[in-house]
C-alpha atoms as a PDB file:
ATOM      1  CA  UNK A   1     382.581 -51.881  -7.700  1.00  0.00           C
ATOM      2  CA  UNK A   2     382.178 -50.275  -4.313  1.00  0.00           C
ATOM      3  CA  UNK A   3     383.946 -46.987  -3.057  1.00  0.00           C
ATOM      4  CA  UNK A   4     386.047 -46.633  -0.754  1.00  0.00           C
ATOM      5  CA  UNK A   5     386.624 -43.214   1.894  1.00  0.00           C
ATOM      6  CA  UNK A   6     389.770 -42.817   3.882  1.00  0.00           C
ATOM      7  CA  UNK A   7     389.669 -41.261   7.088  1.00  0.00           C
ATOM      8  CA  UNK A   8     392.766 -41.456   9.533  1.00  0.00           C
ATOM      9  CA  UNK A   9     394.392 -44.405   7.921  1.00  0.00           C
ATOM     10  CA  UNK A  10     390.820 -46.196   7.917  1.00  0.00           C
ATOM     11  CA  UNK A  11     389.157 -47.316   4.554  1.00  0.00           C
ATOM     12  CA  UNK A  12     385.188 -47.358   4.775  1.00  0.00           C
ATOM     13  CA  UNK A  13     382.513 -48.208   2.751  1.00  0.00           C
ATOM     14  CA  UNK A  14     379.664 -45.285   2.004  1.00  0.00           C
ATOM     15  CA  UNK A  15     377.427 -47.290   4.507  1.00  0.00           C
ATOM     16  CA  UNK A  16     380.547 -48.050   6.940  1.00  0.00           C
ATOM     17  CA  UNK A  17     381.171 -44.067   6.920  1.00  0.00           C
ATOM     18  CA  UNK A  18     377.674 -43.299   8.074  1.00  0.00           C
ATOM     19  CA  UNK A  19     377.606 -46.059  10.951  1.00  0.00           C
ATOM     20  CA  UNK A  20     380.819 -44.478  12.060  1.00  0.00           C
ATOM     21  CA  UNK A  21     380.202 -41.188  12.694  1.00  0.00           C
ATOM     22  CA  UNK A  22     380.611 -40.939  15.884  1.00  0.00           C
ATOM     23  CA  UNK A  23     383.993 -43.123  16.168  1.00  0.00           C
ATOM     24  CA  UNK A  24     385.103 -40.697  13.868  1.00  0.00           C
ATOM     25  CA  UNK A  25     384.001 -38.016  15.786  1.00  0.00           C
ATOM     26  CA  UNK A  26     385.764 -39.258  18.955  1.00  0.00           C
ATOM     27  CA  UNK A  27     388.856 -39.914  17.124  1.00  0.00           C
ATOM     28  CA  UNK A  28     388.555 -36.131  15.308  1.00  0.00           C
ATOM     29  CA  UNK A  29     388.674 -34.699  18.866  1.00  0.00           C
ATOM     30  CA  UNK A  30     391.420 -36.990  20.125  1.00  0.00           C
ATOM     31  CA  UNK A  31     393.936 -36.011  17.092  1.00  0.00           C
ATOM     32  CA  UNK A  32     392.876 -32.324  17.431  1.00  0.00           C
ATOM     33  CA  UNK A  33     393.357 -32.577  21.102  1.00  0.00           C
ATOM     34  CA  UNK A  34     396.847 -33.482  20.868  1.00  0.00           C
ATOM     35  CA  UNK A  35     397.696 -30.727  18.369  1.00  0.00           C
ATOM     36  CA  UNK A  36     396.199 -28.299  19.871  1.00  0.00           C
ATOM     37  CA  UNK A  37     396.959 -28.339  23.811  1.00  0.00           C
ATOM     38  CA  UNK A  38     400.320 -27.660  23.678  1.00  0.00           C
ATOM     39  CA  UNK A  39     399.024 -24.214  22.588  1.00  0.00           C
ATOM     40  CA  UNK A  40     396.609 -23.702  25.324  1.00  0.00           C
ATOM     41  CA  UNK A  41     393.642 -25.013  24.146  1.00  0.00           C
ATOM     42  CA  UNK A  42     391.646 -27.938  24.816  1.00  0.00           C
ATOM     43  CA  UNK A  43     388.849 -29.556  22.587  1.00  0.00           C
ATOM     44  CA  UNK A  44     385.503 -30.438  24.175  1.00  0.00           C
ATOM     45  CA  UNK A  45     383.273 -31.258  21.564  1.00  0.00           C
ATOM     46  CA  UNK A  46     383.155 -31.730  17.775  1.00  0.00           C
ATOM     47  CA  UNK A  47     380.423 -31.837  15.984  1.00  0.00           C
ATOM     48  CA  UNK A  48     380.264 -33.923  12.824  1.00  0.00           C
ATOM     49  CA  UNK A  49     376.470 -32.877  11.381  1.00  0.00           C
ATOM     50  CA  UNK A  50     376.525 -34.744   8.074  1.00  0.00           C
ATOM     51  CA  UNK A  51     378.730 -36.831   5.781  1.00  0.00           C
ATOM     52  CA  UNK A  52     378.143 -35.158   2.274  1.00  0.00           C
ATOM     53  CA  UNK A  53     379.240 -37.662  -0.883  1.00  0.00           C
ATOM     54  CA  UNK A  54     379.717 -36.356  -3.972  1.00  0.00           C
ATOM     55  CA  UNK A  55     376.465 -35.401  -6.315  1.00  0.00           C
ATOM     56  CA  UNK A  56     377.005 -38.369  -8.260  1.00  0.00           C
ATOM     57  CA  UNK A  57     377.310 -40.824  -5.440  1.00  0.00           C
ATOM     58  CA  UNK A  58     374.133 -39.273  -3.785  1.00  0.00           C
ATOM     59  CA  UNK A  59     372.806 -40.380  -7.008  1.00  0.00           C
ATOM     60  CA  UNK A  60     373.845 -43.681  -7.159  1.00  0.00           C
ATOM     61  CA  UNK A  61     372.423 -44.634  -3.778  1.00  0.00           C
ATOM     62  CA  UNK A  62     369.086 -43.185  -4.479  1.00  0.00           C
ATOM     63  CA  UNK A  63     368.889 -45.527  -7.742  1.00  0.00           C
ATOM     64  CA  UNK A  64     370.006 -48.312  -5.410  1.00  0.00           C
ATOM     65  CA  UNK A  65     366.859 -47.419  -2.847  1.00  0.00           C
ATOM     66  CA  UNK A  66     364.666 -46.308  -5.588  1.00  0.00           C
ATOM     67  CA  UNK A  67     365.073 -50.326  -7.209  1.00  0.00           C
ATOM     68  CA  UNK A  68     364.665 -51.873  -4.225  1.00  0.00           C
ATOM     69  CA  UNK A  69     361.228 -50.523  -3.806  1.00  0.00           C
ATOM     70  CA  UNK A  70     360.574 -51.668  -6.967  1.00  0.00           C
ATOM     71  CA  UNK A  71     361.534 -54.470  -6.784  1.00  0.00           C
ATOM     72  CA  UNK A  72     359.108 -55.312  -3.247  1.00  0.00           C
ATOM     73  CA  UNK A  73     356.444 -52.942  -5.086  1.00  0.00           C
ATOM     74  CA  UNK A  74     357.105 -55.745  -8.131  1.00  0.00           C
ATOM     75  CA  UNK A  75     356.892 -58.977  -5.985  1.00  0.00           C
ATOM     76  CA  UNK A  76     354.036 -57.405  -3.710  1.00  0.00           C
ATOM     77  CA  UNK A  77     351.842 -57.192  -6.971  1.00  0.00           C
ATOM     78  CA  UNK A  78     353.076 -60.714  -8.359  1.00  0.00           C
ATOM     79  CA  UNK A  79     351.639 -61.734  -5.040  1.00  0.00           C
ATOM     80  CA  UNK A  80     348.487 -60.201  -5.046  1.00  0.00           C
ATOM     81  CA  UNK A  81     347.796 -61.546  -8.944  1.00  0.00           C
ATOM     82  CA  UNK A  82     349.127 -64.944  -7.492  1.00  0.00           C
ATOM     83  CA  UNK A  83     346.168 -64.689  -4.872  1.00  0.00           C
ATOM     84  CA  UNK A  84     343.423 -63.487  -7.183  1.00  0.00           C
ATOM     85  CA  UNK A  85     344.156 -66.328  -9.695  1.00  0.00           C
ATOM     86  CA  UNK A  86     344.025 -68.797  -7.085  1.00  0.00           C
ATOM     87  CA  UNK A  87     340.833 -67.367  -5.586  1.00  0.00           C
ATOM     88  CA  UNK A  88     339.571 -66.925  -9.052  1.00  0.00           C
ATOM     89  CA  UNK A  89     340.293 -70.867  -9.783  1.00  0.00           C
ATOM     90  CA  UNK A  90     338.746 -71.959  -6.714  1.00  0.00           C
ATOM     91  CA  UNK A  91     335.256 -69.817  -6.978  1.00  0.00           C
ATOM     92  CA  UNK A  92     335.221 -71.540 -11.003  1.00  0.00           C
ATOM     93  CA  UNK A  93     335.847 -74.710  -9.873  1.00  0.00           C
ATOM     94  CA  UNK A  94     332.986 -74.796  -6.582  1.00  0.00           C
ATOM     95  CA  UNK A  95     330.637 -73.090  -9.388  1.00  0.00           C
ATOM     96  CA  UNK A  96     331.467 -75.817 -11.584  1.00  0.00           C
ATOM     97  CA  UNK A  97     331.040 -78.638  -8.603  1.00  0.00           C
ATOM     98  CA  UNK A  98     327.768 -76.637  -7.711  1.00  0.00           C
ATOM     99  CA  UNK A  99     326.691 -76.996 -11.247  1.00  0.00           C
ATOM    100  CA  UNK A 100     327.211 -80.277 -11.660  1.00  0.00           C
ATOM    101  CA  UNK A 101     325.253 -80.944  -8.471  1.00  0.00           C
ATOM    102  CA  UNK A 102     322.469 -78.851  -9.978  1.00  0.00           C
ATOM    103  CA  UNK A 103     322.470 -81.221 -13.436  1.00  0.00           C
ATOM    104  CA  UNK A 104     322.502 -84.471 -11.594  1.00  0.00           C
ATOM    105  CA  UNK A 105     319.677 -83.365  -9.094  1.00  0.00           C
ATOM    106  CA  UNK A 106     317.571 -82.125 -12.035  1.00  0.00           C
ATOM    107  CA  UNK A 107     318.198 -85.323 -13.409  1.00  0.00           C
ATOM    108  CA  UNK A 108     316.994 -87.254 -10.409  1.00  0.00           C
ATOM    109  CA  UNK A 109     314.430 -85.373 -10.752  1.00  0.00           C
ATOM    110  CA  UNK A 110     313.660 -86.303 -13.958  1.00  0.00           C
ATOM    111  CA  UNK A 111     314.071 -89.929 -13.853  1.00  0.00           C
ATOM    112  CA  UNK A 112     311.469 -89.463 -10.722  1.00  0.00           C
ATOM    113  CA  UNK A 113     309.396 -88.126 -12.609  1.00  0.00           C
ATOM    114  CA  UNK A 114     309.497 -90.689 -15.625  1.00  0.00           C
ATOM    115  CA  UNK A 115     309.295 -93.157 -13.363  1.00  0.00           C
ATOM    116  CA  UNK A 116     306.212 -91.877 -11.553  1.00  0.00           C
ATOM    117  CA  UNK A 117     304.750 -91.125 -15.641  1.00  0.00           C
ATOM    118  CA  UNK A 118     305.488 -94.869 -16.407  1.00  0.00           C
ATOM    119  CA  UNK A 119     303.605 -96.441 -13.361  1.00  0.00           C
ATOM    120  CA  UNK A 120     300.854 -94.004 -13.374  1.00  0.00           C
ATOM    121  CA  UNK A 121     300.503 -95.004 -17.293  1.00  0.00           C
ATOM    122  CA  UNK A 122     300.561 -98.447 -16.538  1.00  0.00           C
ATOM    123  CA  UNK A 123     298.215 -98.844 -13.656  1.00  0.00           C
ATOM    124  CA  UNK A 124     295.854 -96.831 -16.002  1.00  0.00           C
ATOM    125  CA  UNK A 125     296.081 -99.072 -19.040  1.00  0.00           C
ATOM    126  CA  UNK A 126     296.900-102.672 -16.830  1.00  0.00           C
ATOM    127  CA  UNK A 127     299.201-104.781 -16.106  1.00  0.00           C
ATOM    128  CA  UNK A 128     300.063-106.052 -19.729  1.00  0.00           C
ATOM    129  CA  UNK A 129     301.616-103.053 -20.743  1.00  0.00           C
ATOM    130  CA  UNK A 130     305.201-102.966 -20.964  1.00  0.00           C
ATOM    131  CA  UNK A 131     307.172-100.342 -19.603  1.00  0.00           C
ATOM    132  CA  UNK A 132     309.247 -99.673 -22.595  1.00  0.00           C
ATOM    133  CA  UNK A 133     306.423 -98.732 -24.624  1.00  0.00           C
ATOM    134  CA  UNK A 134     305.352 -96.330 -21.617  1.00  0.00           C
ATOM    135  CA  UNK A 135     308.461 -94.802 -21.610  1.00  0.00           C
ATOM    136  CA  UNK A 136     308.497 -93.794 -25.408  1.00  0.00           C
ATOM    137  CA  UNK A 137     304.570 -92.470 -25.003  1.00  0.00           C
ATOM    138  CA  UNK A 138     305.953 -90.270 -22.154  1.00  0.00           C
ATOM    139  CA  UNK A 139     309.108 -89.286 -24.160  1.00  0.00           C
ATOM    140  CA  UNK A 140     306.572 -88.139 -27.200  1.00  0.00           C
ATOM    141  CA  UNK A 141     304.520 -86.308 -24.830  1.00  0.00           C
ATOM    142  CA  UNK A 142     307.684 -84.754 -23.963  1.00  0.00           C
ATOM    143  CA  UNK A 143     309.264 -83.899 -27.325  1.00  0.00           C
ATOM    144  CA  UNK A 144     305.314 -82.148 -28.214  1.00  0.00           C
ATOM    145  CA  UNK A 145     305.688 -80.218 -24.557  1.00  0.00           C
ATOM    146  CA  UNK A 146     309.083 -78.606 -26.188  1.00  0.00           C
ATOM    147  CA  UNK A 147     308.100 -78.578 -29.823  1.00  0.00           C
ATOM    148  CA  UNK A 148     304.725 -76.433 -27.992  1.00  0.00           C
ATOM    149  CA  UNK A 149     307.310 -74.413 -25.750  1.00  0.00           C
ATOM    150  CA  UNK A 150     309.678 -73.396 -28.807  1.00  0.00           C
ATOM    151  CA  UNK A 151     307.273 -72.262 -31.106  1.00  0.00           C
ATOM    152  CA  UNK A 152     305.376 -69.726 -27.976  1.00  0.00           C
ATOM    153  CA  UNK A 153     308.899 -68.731 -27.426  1.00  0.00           C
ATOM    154  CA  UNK A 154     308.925 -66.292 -30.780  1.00  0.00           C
ATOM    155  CA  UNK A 155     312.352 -67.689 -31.393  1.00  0.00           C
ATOM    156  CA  UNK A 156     313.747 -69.434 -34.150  1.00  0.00           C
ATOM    157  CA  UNK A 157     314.224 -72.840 -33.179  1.00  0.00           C
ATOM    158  CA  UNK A 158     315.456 -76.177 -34.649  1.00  0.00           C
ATOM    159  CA  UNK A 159     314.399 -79.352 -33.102  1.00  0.00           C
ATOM    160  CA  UNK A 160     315.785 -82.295 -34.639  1.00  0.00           C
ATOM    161  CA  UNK A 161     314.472 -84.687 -35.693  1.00  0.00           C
ATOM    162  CA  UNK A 162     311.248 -82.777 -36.708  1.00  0.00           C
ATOM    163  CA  UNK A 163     309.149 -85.621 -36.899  1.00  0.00           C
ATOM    164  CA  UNK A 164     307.532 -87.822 -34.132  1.00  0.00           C
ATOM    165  CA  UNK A 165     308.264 -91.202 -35.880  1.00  0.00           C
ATOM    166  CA  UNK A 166     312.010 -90.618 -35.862  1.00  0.00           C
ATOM    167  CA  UNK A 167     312.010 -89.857 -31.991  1.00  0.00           C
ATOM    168  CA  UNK A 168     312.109 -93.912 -31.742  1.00  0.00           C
ATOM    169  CA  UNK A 169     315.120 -93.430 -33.994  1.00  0.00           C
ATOM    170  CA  UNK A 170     316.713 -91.197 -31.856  1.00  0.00           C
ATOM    171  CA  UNK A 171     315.906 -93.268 -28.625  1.00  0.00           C
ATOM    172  CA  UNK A 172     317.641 -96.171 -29.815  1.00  0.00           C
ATOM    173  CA  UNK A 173     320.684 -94.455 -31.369  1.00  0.00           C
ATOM    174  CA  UNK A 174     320.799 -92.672 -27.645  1.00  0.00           C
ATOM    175  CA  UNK A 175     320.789 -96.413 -26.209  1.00  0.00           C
ATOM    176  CA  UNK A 176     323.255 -97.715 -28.689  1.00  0.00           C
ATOM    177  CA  UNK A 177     325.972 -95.193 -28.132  1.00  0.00           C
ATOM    178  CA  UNK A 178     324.916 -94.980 -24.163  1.00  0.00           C
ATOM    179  CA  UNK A 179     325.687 -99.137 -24.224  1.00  0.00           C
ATOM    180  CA  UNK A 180     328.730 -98.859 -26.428  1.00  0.00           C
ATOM    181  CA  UNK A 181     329.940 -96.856 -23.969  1.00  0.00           C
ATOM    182  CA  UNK A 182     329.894 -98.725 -21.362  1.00  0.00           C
ATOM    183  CA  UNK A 183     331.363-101.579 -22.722  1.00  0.00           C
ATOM    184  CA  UNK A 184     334.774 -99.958 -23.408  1.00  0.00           C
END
């Protein structure tokens, strides 16, 4: 509920009051004017320095100002976690898109590189070999490379399967779920 002041007949608001001053000033010097020239004396300026409210009132619209700087302080740093998340979001996802650029070039590359293994293999032992069996000599070599790596590492590490014979195993469960796949 707002307050209301009464000056000369007037109601104002607190706010109305203050952006009034000098009407009321004007009209201060008009009524004392006319009171006081019939006894010689004429008014030429009033000064009204300050409009003092009540303690209480002073209060009040200090709370008022006080939450409304809050309340911009409040939506200012809403804003600024808005931005971060966003920028966050966007610097995950290019490092993801990045990434995944990185795993299909290295994959290229790998596939090169098989390729290259499988035609050098099979100019050196003719014509009549077939690529497939190529490709699973070059896989073996492979799976020896990383058994080799992992045990100069120092680290405990699991390879599975741990024998050669079942990497023909694993190839063709690889192809079997790779070609299910792709027929749903």
């Amino acid at each position: 509920m707002e307050e209301y002041f009464r000056f000369h007949g007037m109601s104002y608001t607190l706010d109305e009051m203050f952006a009034a001053k000098n009407d009321m000033t004007c009209e201060l010097q008009e009524m004392l004017n006319e009171r006081m020239n019939p006894f010689g004396y004429i008014i030429c300026n009033i000064l009204v320095i300050d409009i003092d409210p009540d303690a209480q009132v002073k209060q009040a619209m200090n709370d008022i100002v006080a939450s409304e700087k809050e309340k911009r302080a409040q939506q200012a740093r809403a804003e600024a976690d808005k931005i971060t998340k966003i920028l966050n979001a966007e610097a995950d996802a290019r490092t993801r898109e990045l990434a995944g650029e990185g795993i299909a070039n290295a994959r290229k590359a790998i596939i090169n590189g098989l390729q290259t293994s499988v035609e050098s293999f099979q100019h050196a032992l003719g014509e009549n070999t077939h690529s497939s069996d190529v490709l699973v000599t070059v896989l073996m070599t492979q799976y020896m490379d990383t058994i080799k790596e992992a045990a100069a590492s120092g680290h405990n590490t699991f390879i599975l399967p741990s024998s050669p014979g079942q990497s023909q195993s694993m190839e063709d469960s690889f192809r079997n779920a790779l070609l299910t796949t792709m027929k749903k």
